[in-house]
Protein backbone atom coordinates (compact mmCIF):
# COMPACT_ATOMS: atom_id res chain seq x y z
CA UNK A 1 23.61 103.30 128.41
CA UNK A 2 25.98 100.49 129.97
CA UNK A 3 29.79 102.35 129.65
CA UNK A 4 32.16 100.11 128.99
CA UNK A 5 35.90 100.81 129.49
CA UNK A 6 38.45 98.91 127.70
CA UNK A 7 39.76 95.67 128.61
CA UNK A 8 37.43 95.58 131.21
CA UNK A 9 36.46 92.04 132.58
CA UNK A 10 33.26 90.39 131.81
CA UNK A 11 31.60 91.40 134.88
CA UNK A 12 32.22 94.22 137.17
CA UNK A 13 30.96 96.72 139.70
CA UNK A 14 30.42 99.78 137.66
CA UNK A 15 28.05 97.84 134.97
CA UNK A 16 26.38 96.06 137.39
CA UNK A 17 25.29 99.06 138.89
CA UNK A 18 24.34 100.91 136.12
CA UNK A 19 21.80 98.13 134.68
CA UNK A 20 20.41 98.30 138.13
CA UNK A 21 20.01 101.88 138.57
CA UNK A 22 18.49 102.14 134.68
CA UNK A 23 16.11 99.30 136.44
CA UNK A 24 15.21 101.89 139.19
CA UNK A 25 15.01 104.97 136.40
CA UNK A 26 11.92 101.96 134.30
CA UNK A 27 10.14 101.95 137.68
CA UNK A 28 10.36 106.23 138.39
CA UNK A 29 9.05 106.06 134.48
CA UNK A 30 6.06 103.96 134.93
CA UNK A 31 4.98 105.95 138.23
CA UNK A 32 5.79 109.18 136.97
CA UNK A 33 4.66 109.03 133.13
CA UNK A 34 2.07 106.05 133.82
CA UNK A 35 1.01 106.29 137.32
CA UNK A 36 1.84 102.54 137.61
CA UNK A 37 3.42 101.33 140.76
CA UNK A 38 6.72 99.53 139.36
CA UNK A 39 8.89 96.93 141.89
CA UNK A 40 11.88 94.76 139.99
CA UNK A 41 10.07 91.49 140.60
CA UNK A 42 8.32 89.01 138.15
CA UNK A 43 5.11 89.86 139.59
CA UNK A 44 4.78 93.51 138.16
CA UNK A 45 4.84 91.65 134.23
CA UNK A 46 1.60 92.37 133.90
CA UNK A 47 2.60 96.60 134.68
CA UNK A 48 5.59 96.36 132.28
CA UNK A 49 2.92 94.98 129.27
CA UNK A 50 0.99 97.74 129.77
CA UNK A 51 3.44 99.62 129.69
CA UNK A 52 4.83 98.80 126.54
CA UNK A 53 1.96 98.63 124.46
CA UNK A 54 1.16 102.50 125.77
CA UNK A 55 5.10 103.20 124.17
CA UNK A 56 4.90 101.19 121.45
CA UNK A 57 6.48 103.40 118.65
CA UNK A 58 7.68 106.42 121.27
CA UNK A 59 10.04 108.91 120.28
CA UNK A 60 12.58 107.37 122.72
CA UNK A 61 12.03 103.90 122.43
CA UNK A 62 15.78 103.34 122.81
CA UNK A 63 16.33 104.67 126.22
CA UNK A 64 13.11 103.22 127.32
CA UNK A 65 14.31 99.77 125.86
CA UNK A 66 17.69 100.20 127.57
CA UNK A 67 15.36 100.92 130.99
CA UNK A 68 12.68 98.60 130.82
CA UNK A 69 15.45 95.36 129.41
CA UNK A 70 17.60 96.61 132.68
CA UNK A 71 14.28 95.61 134.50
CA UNK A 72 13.54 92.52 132.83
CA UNK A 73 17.24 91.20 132.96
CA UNK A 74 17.18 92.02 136.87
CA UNK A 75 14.10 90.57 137.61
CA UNK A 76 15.87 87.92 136.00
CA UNK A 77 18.53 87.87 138.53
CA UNK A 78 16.23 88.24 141.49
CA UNK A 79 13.64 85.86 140.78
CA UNK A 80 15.13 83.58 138.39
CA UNK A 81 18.84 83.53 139.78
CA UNK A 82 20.27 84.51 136.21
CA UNK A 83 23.17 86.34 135.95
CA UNK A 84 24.37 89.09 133.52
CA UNK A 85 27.20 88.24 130.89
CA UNK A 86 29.19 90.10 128.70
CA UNK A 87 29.01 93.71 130.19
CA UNK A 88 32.24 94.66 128.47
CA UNK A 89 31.19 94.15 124.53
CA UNK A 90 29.73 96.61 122.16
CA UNK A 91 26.61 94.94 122.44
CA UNK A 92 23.79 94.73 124.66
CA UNK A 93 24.54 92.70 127.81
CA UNK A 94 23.19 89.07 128.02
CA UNK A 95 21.65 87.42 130.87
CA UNK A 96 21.98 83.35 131.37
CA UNK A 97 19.63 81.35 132.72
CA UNK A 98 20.91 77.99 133.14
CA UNK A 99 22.40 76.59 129.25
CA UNK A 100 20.73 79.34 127.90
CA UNK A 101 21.80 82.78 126.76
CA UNK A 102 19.21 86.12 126.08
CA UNK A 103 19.37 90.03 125.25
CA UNK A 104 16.53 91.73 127.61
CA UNK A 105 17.32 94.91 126.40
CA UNK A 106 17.30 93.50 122.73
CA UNK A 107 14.04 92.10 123.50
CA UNK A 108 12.10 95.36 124.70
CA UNK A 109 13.67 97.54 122.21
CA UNK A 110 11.82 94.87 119.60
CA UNK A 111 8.64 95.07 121.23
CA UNK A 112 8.59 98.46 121.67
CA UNK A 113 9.33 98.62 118.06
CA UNK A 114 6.52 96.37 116.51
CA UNK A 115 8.59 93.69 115.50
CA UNK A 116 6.28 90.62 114.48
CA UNK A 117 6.28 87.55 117.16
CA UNK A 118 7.94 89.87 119.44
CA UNK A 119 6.90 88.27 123.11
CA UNK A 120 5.13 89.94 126.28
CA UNK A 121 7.02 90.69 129.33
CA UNK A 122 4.89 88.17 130.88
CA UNK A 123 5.51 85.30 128.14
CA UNK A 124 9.54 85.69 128.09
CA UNK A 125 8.92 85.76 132.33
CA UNK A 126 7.43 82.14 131.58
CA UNK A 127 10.28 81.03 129.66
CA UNK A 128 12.93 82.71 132.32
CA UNK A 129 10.83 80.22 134.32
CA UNK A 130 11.59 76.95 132.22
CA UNK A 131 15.13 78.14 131.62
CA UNK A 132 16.14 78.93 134.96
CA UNK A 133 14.93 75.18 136.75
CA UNK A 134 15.44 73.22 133.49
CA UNK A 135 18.54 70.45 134.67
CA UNK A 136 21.82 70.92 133.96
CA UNK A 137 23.50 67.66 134.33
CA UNK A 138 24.88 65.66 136.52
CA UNK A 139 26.99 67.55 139.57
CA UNK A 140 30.89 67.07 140.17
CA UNK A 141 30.91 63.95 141.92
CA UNK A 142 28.40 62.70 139.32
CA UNK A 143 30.98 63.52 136.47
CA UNK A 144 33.97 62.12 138.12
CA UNK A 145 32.54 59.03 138.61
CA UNK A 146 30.99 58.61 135.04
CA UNK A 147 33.97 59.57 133.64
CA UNK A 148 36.20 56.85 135.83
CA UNK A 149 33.72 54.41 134.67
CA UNK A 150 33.63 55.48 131.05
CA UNK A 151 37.50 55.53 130.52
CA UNK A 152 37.93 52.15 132.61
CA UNK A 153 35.83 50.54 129.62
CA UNK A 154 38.33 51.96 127.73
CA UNK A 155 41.56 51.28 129.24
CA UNK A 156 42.36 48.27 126.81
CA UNK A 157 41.11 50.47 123.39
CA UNK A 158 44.53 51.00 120.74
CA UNK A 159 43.15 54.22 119.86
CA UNK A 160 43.76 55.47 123.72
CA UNK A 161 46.98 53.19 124.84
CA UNK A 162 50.27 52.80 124.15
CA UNK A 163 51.46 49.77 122.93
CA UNK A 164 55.10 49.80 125.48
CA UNK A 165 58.18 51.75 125.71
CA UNK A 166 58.76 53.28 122.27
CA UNK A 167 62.07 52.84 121.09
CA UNK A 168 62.75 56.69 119.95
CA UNK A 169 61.49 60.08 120.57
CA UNK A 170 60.55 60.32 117.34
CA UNK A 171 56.63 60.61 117.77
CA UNK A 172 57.11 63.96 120.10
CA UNK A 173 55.01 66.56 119.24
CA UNK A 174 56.83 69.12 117.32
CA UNK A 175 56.15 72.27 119.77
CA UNK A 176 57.60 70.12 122.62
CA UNK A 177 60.63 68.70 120.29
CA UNK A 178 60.94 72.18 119.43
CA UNK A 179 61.05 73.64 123.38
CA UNK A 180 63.45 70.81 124.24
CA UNK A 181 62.30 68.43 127.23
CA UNK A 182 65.33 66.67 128.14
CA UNK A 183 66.39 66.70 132.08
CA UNK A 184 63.18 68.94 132.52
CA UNK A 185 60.00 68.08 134.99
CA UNK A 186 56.97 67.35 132.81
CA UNK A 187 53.69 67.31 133.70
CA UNK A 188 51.40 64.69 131.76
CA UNK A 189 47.81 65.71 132.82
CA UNK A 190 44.61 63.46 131.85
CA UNK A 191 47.04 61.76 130.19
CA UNK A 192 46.93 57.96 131.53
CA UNK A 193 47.48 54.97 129.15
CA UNK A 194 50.94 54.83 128.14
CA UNK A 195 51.51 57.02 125.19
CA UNK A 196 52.26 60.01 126.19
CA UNK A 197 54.66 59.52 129.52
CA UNK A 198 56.41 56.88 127.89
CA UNK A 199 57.51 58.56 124.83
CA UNK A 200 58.43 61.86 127.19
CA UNK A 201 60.48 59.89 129.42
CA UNK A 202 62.38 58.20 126.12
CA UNK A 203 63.25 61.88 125.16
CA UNK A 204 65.00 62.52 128.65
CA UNK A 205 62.25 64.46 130.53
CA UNK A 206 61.27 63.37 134.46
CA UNK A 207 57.73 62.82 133.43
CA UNK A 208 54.89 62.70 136.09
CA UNK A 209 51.41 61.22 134.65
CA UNK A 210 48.40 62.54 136.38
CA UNK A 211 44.66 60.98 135.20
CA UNK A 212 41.66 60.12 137.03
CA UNK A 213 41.63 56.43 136.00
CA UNK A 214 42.99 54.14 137.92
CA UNK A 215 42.79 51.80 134.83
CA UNK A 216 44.56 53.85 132.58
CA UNK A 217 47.90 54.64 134.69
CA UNK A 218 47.90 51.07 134.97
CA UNK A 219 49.74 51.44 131.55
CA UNK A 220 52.07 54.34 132.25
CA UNK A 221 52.71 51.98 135.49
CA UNK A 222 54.01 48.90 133.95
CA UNK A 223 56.28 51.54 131.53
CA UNK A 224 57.56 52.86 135.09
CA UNK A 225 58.35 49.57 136.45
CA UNK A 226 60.34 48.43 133.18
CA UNK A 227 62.47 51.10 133.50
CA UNK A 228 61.22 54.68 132.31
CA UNK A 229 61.07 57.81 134.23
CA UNK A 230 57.86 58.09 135.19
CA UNK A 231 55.61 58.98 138.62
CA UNK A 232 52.35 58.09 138.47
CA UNK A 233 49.60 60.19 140.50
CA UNK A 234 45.66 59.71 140.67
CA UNK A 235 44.11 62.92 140.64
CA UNK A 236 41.33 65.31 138.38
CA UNK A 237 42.07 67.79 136.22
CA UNK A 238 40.81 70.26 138.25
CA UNK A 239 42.87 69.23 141.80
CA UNK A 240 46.26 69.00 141.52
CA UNK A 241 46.64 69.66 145.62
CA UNK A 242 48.46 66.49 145.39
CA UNK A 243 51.30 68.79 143.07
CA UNK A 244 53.93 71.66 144.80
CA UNK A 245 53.58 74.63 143.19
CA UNK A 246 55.67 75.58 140.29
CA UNK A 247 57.32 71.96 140.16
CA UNK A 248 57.34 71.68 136.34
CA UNK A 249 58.63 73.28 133.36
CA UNK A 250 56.34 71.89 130.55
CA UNK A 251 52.86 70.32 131.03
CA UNK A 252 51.19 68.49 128.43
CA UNK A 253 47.02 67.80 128.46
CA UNK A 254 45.64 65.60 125.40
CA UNK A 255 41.90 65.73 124.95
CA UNK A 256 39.79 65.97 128.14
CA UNK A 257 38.63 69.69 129.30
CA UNK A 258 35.18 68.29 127.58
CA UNK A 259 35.04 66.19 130.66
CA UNK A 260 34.77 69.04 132.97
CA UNK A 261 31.59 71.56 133.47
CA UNK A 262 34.15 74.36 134.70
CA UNK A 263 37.61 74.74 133.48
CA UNK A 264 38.66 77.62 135.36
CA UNK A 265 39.81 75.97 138.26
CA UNK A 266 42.03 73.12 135.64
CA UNK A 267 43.43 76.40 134.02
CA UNK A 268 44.63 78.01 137.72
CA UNK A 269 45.74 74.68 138.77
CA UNK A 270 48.05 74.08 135.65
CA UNK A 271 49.33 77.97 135.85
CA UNK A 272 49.92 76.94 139.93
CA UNK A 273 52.38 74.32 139.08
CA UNK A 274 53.92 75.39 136.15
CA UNK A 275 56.98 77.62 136.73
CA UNK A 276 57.15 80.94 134.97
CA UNK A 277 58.09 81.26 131.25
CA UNK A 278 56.86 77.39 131.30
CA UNK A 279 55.39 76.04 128.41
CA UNK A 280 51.87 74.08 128.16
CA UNK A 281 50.57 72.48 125.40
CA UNK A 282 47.16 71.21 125.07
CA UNK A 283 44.34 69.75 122.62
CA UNK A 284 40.89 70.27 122.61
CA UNK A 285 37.98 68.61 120.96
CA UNK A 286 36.94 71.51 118.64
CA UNK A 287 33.40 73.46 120.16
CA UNK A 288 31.53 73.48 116.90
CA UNK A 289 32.22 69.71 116.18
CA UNK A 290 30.27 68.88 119.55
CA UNK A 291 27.51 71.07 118.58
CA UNK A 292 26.56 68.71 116.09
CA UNK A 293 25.26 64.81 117.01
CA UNK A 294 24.16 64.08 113.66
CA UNK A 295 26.26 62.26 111.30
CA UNK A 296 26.33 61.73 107.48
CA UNK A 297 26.04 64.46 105.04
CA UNK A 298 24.40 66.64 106.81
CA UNK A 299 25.83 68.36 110.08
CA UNK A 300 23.79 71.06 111.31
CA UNK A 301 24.62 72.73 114.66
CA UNK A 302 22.32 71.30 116.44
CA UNK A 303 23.30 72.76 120.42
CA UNK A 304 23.36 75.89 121.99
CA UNK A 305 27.05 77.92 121.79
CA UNK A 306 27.36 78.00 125.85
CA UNK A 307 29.87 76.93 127.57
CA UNK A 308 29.56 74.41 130.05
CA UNK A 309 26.45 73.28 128.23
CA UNK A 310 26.08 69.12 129.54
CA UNK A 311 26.29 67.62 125.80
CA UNK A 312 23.11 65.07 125.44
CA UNK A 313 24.38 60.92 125.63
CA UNK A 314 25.44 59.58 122.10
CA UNK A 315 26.94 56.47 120.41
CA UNK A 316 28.36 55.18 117.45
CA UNK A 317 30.34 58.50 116.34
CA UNK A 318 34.51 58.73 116.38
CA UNK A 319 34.29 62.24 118.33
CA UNK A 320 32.78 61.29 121.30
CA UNK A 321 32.87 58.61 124.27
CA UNK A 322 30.12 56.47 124.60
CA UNK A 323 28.88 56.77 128.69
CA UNK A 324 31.09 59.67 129.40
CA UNK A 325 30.01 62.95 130.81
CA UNK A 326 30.84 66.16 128.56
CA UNK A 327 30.40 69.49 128.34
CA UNK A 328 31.04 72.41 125.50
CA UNK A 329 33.66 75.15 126.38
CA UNK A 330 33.62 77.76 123.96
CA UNK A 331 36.66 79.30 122.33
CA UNK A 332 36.34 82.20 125.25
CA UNK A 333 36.41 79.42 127.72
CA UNK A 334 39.35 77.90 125.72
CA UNK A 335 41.64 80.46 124.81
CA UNK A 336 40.81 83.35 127.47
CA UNK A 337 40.37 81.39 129.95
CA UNK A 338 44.19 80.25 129.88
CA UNK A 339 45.14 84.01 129.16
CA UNK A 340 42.79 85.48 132.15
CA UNK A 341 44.71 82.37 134.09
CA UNK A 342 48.50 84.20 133.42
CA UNK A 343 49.34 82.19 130.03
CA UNK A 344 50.24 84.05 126.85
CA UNK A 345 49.07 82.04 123.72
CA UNK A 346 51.92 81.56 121.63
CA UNK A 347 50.52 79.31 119.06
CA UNK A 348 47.23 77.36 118.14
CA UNK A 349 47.07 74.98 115.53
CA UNK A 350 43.79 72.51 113.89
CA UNK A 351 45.31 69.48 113.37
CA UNK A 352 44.98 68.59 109.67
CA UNK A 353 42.45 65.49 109.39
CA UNK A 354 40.06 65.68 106.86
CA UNK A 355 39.87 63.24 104.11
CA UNK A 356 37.29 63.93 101.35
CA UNK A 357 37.84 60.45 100.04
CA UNK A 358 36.88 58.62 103.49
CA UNK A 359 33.52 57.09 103.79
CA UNK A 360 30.55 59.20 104.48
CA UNK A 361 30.00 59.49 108.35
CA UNK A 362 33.69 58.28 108.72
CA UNK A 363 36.01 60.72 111.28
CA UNK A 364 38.16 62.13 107.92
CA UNK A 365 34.69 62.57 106.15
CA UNK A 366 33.43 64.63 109.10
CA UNK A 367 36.49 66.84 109.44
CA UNK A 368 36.40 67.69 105.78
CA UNK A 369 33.55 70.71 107.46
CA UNK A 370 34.60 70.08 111.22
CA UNK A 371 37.52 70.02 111.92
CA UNK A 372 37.62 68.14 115.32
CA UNK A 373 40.74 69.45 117.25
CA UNK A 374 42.36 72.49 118.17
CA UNK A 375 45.93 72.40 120.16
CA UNK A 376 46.98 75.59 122.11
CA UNK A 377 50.56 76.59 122.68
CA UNK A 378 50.86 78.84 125.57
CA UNK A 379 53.36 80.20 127.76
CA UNK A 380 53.32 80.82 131.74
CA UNK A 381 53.34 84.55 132.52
């Protein structure tokens, strides 16, 4: 069996080579029980069904599931370029093939068990096929640019734009009121169109706005230019070269980690120029609300739980941006991705929005069962 020692990340050496070597320990099996010549490639299926339906119901069906899935799972790797996932749970390990997420060794032990609908070697081979070369959206350049476009269109919406230099502080979100920002460098990131700078500058910080969108700092430039204390840079989440490191003592990201396939680099980047013991607070669109395109009554979760998954084009709903390219993180992605980056979580809050009186299909119907944010409070280690 995989050992697993704790706190272990996801993916290591030791695992790795122990699925491989109980690969090595199916193929000895088949030649020395079978007489079947065994190699850990797609085209020996055919062996491994044979196999199988020779063991069906064996007295050590487990250890020959935890052999022959090892075999199945690295033939995915080899042939399929899968990789395995979550060697450090009590639970079989996984194997992804492109958006999609399977148990090998879960999948022998049911064959060799009888279970009903229970595919051949050769069948789940076929699928490993479709997975593995089915597309996965657009690439990076591909998303920058359809997410420039998208937010352009929106540059001039009221529910992303600030409406001028507030006259108070008084609209400060209560874990940064609560820190204190005045006469400290903050760090505004996807934050373009003149709410958010503005209304950090008012409360005494030296704020420096960093978004992708030309279109958007437009507004945080025109607040600069009256006055406030505000730099302006043009950058991606996920690049902040432009930035020294640890330059800032708070940084602040509204909504927009769904516009990135990968946040790993975005998390390193923000823990880069953040000083130590700095604090960073940022909102997410909640992951199960984007597994669901319907709207109505009915929500079902209608998408795959992967992260990174490209969500499919929709209009006419509050939670998402018509034309804009975005992707699922999962609450792994989310939250231990900024602790495996050097943040301690400190806080995470849902922002209260439902409203069971709002009209069916309406954003404060729809968050009466999703609830469509979640905001992370989290220190720099």
């Amino acid at each position: 069996m995989i050992v697993r020692t704790r706190n272990a990340p996801d993916v290591t050496d030791e695992p790795r080579a122990q699925l491989a070597a109980l690969a090595a320990t199916a193929c000895q099996h088949a030649r020395e029980r079978h007489g079947e010549r065994l190699a850990v490639s797609a085209a020996d299926a055919a062996v491994v069904d044979r196999i199988l339906d020779r063991e069906a119901g064996a007295a050590d069906v487990d250890m020959l599931g935890v052999c022959y899935g090892a075999w199945l799972g690295e033939v995915g790797v080899r042939d399929f370029a899968a990789a395995w996932t979550g060697l450090s749970e009590p639970a079989a390990p996984r194997l992804r093939l492109g958006a999609v997420v399977v148990s090998p060794i879960d999948a022998i032990a049911r064959r060799l068990r009888g279970v009903a609908d229970s595919p051949s070697v050769t069948a789940i081979l076929v699928r490993f096929g479709a997975w593995a070369t089915a597309p996965v959206g657009p690439d990076h350049a591909e998303i920058l640019a359809s997410n420039r476009a998208a937010w352009t269109a929106l540059a001039s919406d009221p529910r992303f734009i600030g409406d001028g230099l507030p006259a108070d502080d008084s609209g400060l979100d209560p874990w940064l009121r609560a820190e204190g920002v005045a006469g400290k460098d903050v760090l505004c990131l996807a934050a373009g169109g003149g709410r958010h700078a503005p209304l950090l500058a008012a409360a005494g910080a030296r704020v420096t706005v960093v978004d992708w969108c030309d279109a958007q700092l437009a507004h945080d430039r025109r607040a600069a230019a009256a006055g406030a204390a505000i730099s302006v840079v043009t950058a991606s989440l996920d690049d902040l070269s432009v930035l020294p490191a640890q330059a800032f003592d708070v940084a602040l990201q509204p909504v927009a980690a769904c516009y990135l396939r990968d946040l790993t680099p975005a998390h390193a980047e923000v823990a880069r120029v953040l000083r130590p013991g700095g604090l960073f607070v940022v909102q997410h669109k909640q992951p199960a609300t984007l597994q669901v395109t319907a709207s109505g009554t009915d929500l079902p979760l209608q998408l795959p739980y992967v992260d990174g998954l490209a969500l499919p084009a929709i209009t006419g709903v509050a939670h998402r941006e018509a034309d804009a390219a975005e992707f699922l993180h999962t609450l792994d992605a989310l939250l231990g991705g900024l602790c495996r980056a050097g943040f301690v979580i400190e806080d995470v809050n849902e922002p209260l929005l439902a409203d069971a009186l709002a009209a069916v299909g309406s954003a404060g119907h729809r968050a009466v069962v999703l609830p469509p944010y979640l905001k992370i409070k989290a220190r720099r280690r």
